[in-house]
N, C-alpha and C. Protein backbone atom coordinates (compact mmCIF):
# COMPACT_ATOMS: atom_id res chain seq x y z
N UNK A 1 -187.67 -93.63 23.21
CA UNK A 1 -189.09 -93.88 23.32
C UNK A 1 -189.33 -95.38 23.15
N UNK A 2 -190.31 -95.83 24.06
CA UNK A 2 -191.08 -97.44 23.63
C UNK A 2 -192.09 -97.55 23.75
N UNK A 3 -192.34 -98.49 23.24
CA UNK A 3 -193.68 -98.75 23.12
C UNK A 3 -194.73 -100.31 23.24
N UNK A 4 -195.48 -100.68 24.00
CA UNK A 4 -196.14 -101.51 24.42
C UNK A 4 -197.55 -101.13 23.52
N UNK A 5 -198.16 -102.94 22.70
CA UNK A 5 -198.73 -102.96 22.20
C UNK A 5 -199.21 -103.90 22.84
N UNK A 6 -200.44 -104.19 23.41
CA UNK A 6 -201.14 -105.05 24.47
C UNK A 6 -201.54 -106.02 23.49
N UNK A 7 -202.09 -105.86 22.25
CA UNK A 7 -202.90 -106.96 21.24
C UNK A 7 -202.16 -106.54 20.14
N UNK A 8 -202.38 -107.44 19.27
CA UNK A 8 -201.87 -107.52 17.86
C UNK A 8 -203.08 -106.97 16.80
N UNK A 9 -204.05 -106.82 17.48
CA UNK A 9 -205.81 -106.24 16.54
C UNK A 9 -205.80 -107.47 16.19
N UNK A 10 -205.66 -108.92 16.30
CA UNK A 10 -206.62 -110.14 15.80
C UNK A 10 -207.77 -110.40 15.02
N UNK A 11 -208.73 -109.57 15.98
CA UNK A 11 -210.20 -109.33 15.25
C UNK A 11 -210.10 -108.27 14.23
N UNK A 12 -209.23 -107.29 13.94
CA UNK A 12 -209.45 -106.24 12.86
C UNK A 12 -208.54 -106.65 11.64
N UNK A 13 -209.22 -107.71 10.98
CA UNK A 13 -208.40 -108.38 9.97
C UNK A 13 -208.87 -108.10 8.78
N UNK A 14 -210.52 -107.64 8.90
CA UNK A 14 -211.29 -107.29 7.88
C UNK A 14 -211.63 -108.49 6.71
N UNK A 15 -211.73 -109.84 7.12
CA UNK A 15 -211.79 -110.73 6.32
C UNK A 15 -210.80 -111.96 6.25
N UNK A 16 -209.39 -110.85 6.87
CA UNK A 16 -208.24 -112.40 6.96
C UNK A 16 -208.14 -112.78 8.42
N UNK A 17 -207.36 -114.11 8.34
CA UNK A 17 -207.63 -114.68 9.29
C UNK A 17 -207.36 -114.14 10.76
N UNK A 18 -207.00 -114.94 11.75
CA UNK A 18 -206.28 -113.61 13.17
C UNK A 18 -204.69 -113.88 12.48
N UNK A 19 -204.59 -115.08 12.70
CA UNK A 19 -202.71 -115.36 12.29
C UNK A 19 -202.17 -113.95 11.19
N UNK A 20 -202.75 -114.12 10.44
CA UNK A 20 -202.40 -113.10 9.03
C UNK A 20 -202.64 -112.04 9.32
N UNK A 21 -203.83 -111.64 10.14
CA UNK A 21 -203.85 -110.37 10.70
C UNK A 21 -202.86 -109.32 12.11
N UNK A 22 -202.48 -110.39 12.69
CA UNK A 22 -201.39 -110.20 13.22
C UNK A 22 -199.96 -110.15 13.26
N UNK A 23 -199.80 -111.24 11.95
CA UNK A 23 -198.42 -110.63 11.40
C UNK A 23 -198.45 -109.40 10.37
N UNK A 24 -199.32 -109.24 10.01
CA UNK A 24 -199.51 -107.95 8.91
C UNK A 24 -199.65 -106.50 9.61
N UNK A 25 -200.22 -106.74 10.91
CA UNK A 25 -200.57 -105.63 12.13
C UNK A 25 -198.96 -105.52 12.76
N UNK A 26 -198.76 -106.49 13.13
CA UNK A 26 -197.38 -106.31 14.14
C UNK A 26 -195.59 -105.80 12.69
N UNK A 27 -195.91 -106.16 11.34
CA UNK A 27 -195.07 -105.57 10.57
C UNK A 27 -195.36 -104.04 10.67
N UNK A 28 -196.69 -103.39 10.30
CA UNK A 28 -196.99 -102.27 10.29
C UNK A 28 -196.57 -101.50 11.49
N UNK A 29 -196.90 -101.98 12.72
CA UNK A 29 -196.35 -101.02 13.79
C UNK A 29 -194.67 -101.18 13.84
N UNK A 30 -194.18 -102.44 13.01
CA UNK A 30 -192.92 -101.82 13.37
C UNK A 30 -191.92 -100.71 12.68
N UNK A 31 -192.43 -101.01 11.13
CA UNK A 31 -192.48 -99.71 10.70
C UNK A 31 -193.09 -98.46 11.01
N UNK A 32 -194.07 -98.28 11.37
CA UNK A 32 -194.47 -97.32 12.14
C UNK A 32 -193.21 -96.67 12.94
N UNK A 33 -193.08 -97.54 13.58
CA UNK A 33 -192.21 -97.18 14.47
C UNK A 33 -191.07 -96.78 14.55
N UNK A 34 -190.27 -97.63 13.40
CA UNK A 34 -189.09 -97.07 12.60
C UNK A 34 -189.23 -95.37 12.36
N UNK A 35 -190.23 -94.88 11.35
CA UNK A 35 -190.45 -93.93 11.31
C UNK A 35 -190.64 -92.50 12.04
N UNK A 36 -190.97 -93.21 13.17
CA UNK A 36 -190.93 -92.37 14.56
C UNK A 36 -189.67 -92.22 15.65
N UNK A 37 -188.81 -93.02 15.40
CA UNK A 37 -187.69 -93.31 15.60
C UNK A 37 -188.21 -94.40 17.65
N UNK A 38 -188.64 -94.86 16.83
CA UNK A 38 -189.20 -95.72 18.59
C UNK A 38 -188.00 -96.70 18.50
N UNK A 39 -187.14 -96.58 19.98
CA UNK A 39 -186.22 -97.82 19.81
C UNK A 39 -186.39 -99.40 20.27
N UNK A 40 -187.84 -99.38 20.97
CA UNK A 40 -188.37 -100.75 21.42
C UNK A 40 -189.81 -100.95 21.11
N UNK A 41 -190.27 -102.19 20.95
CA UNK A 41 -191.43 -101.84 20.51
C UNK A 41 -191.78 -103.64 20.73
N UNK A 42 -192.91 -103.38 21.46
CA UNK A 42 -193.27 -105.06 22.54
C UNK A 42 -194.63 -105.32 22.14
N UNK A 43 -195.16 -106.51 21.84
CA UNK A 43 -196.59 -107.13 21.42
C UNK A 43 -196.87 -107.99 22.63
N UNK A 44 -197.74 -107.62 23.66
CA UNK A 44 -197.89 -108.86 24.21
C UNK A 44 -199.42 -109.45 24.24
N UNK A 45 -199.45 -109.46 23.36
CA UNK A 45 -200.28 -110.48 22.56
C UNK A 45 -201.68 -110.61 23.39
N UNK A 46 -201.78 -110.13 23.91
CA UNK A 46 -203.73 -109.85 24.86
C UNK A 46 -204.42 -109.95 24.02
N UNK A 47 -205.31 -110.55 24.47
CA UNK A 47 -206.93 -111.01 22.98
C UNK A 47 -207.25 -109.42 22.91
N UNK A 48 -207.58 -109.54 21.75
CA UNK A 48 -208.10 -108.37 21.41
C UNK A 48 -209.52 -108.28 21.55
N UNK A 49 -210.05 -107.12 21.79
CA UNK A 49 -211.59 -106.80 22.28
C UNK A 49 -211.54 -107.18 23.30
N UNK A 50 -210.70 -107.64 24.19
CA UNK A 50 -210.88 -108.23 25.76
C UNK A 50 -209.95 -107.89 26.55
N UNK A 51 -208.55 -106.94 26.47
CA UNK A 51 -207.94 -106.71 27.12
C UNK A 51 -208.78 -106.43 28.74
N UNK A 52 -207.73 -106.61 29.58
CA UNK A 52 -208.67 -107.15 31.07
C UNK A 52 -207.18 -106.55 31.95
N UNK A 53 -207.68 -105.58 32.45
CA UNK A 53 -206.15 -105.10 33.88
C UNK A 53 -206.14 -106.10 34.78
N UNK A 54 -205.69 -107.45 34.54
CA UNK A 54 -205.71 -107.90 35.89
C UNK A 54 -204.56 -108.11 36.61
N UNK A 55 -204.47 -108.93 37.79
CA UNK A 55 -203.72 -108.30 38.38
C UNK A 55 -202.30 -108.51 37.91
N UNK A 56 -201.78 -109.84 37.17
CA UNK A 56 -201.10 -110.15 36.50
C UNK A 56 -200.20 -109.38 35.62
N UNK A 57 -201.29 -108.81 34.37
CA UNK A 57 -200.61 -107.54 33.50
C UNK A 57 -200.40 -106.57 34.00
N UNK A 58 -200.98 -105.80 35.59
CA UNK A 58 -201.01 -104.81 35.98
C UNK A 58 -199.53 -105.38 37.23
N UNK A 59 -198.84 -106.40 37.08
CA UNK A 59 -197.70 -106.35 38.03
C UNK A 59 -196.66 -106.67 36.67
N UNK A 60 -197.37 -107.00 35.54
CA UNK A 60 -196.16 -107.26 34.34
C UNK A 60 -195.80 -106.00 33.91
N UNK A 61 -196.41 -104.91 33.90
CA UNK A 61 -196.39 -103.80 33.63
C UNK A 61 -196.19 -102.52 34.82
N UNK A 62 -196.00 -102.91 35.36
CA UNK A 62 -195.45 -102.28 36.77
C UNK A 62 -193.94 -102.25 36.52
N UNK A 63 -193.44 -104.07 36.57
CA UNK A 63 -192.10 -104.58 36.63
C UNK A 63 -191.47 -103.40 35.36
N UNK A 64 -191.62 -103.60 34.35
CA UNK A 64 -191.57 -103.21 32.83
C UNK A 64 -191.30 -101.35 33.24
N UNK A 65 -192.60 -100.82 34.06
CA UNK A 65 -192.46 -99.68 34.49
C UNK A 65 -191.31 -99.20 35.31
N UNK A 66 -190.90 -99.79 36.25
CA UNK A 66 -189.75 -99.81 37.06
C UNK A 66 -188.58 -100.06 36.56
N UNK A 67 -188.48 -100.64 35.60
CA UNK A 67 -187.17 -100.80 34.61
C UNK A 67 -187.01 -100.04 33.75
N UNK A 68 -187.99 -99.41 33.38
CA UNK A 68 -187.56 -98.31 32.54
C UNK A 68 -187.75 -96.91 33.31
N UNK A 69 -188.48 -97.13 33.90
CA UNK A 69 -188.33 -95.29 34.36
C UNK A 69 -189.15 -94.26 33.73
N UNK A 70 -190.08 -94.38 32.89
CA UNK A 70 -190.17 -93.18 32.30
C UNK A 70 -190.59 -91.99 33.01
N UNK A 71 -190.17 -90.78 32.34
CA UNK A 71 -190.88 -89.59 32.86
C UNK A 71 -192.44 -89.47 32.57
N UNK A 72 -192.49 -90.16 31.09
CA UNK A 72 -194.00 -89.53 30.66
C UNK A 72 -194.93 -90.76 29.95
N UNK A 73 -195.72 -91.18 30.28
CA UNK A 73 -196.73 -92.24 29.43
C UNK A 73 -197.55 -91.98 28.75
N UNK A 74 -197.56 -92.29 27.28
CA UNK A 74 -199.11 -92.11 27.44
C UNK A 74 -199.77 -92.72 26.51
N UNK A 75 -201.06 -92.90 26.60
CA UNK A 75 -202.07 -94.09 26.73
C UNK A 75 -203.35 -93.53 26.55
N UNK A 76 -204.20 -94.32 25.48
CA UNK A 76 -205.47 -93.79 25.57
C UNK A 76 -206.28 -93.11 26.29
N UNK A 77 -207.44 -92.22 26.50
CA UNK A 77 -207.93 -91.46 27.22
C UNK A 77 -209.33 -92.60 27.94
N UNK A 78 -209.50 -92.52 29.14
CA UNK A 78 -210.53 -93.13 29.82
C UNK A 78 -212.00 -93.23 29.11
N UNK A 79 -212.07 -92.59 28.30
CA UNK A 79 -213.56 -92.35 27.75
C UNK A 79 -213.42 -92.83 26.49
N UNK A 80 -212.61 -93.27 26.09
CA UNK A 80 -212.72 -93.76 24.46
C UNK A 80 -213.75 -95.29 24.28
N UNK A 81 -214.14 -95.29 22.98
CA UNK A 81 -215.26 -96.08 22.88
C UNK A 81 -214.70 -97.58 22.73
N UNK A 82 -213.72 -97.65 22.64
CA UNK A 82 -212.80 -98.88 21.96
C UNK A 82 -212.38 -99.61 23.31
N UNK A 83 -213.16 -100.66 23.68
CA UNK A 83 -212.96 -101.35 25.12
C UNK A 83 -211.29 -101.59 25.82
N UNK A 84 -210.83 -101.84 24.31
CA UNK A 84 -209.36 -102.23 24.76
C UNK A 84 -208.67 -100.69 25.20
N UNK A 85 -208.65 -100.05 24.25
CA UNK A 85 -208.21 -98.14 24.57
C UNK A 85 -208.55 -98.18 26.31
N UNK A 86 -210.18 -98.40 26.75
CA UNK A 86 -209.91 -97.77 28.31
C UNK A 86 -209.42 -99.07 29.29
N UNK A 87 -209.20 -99.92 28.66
CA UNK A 87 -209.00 -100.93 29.38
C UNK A 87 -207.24 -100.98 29.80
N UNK A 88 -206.79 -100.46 28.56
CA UNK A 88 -204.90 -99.53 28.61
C UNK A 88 -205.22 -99.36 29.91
N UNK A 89 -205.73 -97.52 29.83
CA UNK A 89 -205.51 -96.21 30.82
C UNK A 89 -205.86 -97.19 32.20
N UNK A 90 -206.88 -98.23 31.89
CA UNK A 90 -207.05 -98.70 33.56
C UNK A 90 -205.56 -99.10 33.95
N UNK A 91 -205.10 -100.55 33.14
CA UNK A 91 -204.21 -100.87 33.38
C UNK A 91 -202.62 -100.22 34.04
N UNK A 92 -202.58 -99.05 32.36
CA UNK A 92 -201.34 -98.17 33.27
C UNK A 92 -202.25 -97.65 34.59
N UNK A 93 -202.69 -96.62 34.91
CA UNK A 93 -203.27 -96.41 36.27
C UNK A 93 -202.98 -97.31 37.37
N UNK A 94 -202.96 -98.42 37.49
CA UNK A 94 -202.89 -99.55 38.31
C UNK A 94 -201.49 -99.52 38.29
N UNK A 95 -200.75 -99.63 36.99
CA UNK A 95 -199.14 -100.13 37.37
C UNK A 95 -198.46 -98.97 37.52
N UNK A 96 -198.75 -97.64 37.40
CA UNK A 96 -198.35 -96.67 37.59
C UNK A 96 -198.49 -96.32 39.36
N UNK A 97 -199.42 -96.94 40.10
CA UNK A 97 -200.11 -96.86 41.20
C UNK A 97 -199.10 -97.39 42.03
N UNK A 98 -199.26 -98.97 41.53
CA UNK A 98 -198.12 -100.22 41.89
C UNK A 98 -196.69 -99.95 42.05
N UNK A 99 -196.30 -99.31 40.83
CA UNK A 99 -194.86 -99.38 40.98
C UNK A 99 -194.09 -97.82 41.02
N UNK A 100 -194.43 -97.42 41.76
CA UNK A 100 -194.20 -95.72 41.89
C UNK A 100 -194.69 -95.31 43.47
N UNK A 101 -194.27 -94.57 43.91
CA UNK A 101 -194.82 -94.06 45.47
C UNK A 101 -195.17 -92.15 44.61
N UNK A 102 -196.55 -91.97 45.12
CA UNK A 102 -197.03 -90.63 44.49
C UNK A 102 -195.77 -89.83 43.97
N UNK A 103 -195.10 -89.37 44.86
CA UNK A 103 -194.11 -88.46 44.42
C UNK A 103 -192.93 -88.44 43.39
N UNK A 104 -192.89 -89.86 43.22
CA UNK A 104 -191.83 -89.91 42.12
C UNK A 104 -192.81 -90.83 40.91
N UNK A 105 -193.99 -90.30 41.09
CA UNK A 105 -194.93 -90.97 39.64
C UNK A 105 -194.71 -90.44 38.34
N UNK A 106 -194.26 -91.12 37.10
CA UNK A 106 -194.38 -90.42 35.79
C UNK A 106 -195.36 -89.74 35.73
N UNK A 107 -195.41 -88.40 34.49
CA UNK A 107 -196.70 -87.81 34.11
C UNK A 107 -197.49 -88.85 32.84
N UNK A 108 -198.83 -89.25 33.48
CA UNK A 108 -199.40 -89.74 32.43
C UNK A 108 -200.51 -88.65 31.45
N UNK A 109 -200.28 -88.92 30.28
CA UNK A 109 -201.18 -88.02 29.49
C UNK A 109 -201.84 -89.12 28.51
N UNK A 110 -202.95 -89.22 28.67
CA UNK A 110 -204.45 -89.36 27.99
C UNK A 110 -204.31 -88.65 26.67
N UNK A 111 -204.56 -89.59 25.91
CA UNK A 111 -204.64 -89.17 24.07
C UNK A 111 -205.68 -89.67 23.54
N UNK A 112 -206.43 -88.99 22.50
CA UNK A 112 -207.54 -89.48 21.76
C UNK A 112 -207.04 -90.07 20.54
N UNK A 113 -207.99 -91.02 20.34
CA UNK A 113 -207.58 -92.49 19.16
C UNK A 113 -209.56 -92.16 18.43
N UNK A 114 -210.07 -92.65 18.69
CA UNK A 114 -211.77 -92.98 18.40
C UNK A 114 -212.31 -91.90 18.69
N UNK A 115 -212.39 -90.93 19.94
CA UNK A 115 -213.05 -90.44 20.83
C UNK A 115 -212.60 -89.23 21.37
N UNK A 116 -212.93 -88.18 20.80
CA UNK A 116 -212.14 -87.18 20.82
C UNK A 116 -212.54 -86.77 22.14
N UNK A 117 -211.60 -85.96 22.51
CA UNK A 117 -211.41 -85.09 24.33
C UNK A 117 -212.43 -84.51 24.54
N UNK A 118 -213.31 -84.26 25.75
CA UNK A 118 -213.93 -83.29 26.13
C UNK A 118 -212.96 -82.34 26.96
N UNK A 119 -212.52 -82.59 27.85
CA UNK A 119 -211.80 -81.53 28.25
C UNK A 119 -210.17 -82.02 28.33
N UNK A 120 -209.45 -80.93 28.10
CA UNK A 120 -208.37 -80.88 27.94
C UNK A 120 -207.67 -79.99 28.90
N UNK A 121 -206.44 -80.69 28.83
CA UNK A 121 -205.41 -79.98 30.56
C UNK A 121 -204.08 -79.71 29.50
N UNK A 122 -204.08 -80.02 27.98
CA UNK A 122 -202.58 -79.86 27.81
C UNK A 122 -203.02 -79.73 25.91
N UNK A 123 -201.95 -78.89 25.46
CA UNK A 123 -201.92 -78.54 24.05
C UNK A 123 -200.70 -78.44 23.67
N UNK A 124 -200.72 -79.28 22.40
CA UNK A 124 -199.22 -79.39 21.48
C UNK A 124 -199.23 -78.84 20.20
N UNK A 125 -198.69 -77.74 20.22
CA UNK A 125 -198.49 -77.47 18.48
C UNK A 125 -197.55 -78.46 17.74
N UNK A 126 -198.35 -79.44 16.87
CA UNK A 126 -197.58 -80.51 16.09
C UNK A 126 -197.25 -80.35 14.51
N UNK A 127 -197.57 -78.93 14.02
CA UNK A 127 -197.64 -78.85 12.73
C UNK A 127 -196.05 -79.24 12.27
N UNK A 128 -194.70 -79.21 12.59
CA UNK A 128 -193.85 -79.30 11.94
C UNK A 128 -193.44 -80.42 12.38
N UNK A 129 -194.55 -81.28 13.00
CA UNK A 129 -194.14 -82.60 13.05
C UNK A 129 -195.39 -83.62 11.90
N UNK A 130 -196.19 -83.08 11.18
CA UNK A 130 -197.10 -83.59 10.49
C UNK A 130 -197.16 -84.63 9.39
N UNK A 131 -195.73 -83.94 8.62
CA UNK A 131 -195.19 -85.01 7.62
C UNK A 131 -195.20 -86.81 8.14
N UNK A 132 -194.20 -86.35 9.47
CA UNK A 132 -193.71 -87.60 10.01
C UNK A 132 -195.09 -88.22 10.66
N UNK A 133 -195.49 -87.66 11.43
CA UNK A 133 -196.91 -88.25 11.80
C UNK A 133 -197.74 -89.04 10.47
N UNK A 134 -197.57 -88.19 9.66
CA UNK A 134 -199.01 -88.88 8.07
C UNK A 134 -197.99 -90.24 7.78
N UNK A 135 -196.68 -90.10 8.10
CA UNK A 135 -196.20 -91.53 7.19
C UNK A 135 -195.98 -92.72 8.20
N UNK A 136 -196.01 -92.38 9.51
CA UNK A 136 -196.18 -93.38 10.39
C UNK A 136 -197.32 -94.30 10.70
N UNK A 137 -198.54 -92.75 10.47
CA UNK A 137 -199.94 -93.66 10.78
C UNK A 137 -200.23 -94.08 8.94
N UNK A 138 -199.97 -94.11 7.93
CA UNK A 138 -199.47 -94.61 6.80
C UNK A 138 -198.99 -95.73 6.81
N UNK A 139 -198.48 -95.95 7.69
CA UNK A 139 -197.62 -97.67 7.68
C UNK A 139 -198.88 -98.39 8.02
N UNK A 140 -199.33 -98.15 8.68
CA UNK A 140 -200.38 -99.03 8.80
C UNK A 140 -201.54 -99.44 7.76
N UNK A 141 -200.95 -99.78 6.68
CA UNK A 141 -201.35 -99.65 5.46
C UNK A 141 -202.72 -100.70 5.50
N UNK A 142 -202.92 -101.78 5.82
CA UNK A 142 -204.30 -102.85 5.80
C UNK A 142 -205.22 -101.97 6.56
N UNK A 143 -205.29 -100.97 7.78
CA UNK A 143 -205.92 -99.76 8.38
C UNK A 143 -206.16 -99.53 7.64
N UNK A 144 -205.69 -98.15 6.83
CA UNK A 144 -205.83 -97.21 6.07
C UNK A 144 -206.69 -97.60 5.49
N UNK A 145 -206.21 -99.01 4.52
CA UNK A 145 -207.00 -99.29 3.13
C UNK A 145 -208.52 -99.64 3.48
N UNK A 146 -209.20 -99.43 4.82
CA UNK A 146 -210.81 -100.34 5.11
C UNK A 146 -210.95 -98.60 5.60
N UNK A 147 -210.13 -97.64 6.87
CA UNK A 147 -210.87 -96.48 6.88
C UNK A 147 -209.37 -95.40 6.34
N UNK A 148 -210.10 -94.40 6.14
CA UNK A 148 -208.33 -93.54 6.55
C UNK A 148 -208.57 -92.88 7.51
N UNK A 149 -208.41 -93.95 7.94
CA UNK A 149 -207.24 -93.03 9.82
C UNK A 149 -206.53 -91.84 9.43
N UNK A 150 -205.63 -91.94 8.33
CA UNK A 150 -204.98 -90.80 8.17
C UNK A 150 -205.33 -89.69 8.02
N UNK A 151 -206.21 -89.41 7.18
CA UNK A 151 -207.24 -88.44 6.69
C UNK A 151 -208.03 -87.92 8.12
N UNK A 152 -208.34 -89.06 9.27
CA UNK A 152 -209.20 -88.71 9.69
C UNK A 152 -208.30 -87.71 11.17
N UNK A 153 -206.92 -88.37 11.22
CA UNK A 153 -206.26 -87.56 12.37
C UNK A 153 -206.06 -86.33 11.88
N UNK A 154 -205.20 -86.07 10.60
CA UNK A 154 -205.23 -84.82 9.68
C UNK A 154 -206.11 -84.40 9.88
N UNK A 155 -207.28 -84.48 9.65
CA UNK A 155 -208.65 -83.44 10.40
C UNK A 155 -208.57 -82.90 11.93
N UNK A 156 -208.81 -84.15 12.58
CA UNK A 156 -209.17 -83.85 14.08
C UNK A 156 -207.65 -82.82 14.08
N UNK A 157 -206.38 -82.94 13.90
CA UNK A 157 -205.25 -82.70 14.41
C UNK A 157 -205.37 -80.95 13.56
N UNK A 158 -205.62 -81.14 12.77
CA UNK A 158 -206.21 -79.89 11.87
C UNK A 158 -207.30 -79.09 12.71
N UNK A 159 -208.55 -79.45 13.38
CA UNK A 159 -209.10 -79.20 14.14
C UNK A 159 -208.85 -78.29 15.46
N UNK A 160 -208.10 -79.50 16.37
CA UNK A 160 -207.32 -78.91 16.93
C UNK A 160 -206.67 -77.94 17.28
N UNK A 161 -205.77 -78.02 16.09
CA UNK A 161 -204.79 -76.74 15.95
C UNK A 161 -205.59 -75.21 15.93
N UNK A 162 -206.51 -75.15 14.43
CA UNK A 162 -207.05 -74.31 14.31
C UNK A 162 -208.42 -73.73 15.84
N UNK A 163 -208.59 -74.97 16.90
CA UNK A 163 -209.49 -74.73 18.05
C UNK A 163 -209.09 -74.37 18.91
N UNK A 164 -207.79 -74.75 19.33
CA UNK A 164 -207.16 -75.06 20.56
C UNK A 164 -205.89 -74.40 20.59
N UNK A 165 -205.11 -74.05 19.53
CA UNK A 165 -203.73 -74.14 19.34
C UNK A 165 -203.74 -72.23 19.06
N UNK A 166 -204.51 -71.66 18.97
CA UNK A 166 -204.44 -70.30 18.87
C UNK A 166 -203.51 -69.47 19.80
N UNK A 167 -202.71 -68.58 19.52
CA UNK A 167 -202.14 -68.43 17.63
C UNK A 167 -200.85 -69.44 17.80
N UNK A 168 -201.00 -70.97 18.04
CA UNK A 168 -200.04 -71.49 17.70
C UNK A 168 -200.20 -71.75 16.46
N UNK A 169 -199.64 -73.11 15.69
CA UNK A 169 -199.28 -73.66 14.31
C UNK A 169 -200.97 -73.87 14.21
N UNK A 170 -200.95 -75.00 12.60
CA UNK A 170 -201.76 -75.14 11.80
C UNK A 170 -202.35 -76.37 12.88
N UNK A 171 -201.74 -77.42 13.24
CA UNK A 171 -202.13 -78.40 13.20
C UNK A 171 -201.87 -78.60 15.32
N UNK A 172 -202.37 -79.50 15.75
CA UNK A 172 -202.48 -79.86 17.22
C UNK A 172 -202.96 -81.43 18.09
N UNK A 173 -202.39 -81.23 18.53
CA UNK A 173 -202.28 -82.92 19.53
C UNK A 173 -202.82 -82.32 21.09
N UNK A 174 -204.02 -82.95 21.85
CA UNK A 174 -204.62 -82.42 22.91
C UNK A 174 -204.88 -83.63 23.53
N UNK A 175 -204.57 -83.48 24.80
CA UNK A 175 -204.12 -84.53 26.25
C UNK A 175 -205.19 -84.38 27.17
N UNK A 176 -205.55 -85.04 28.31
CA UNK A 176 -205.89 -84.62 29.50
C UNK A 176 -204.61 -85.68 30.38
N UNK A 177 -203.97 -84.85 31.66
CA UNK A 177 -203.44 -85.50 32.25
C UNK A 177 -203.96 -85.71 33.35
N UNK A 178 -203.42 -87.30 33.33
CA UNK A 178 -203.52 -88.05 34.67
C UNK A 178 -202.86 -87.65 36.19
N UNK A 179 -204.33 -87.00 36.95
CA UNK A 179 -203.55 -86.41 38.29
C UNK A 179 -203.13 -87.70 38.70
N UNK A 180 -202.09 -87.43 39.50
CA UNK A 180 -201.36 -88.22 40.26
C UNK A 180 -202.12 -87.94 41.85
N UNK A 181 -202.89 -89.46 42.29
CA UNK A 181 -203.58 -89.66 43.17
C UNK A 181 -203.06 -90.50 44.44
């Protein structure tokens, strides 16, 4: 698994500066990541609150796409409130577009961060993956400490499960996927 981090959160420093906030952001995801067992894990440094698909990132991320291959992406959901989140899904969309001919396109799946799903095309029973999930989004410890995220996916994912996941597990992770157009 890898992972592309478009911004470092700059502006979500909560008081410290961007510099400090970005090395304190970019330690956290890499632990994060450790934890998840991610074996790559890329910052490319896009202002934050302004990420922009242009055509540039959308052929840097094409290239990136074509070298790795993946089967499956996935990337914020189009409707999320967080400019940079739909500004992702544009982006992959575009380099997924770019560097793929329809038929041999990865599956992209749409995940909620801010903004939970209205409709959903896909359901994951994640309960015996929950531990590992609470200590990953945990690393992100300067997060946590202003909201808990953690607390708050444990709900929605709790939610989920108990809405969506019937009679699967306790807990649930819900997608919409990206038709391939």
């Amino acid at each position: 698994m890898r992972v592309v981090f478009l911004t470092s959160g700059e502006k979500g420093g909560h008081g410290r500066s961007p510099a400090e906030t970005i090395r304190i952001r970019e330690i956290e995801a890499k632990a994060a990541a450790r934890v998840l067992g991610v074996e790559s894990v890329e910052f490319w440094h896009e202002p934050d609150g302004d990420v922009c698909a242009s055509g540039a990132l959308v052929a840097r991320l094409g290239d990136l796409l074509r070298q790795w291959r993946p089967q499956v992406i996935y990337v914020p959901h189009d409707q999320e409130m967080h400019p940079d989140h739909r500004a992702a899904c544009r982006l992959v969309r575009r380099a997924v577009n770019m560097a793929f001919p329809r038929i041999h396109r990865p599956t992209v799946m749409q995940f909620e961060v801010w903004t939970p799903l209205q409709g959903i095309d896909h359901i994951v029973d994640v309960s015996r993956y929950m531990k590992v999930k609470m200590a990953a989004i945990r690393a992100y410890r300067s997060q946590c400490a202003v909201m808990r995220l953690d607390e708050a996916i444990l709900g929605l994912n709790r939610y989920r499960g108990e809405m969506h996941s019937w009679p699967g597990g306790d807990y649930a992770e819900v997608f919409t996927i990206w038709r391939k157009t």
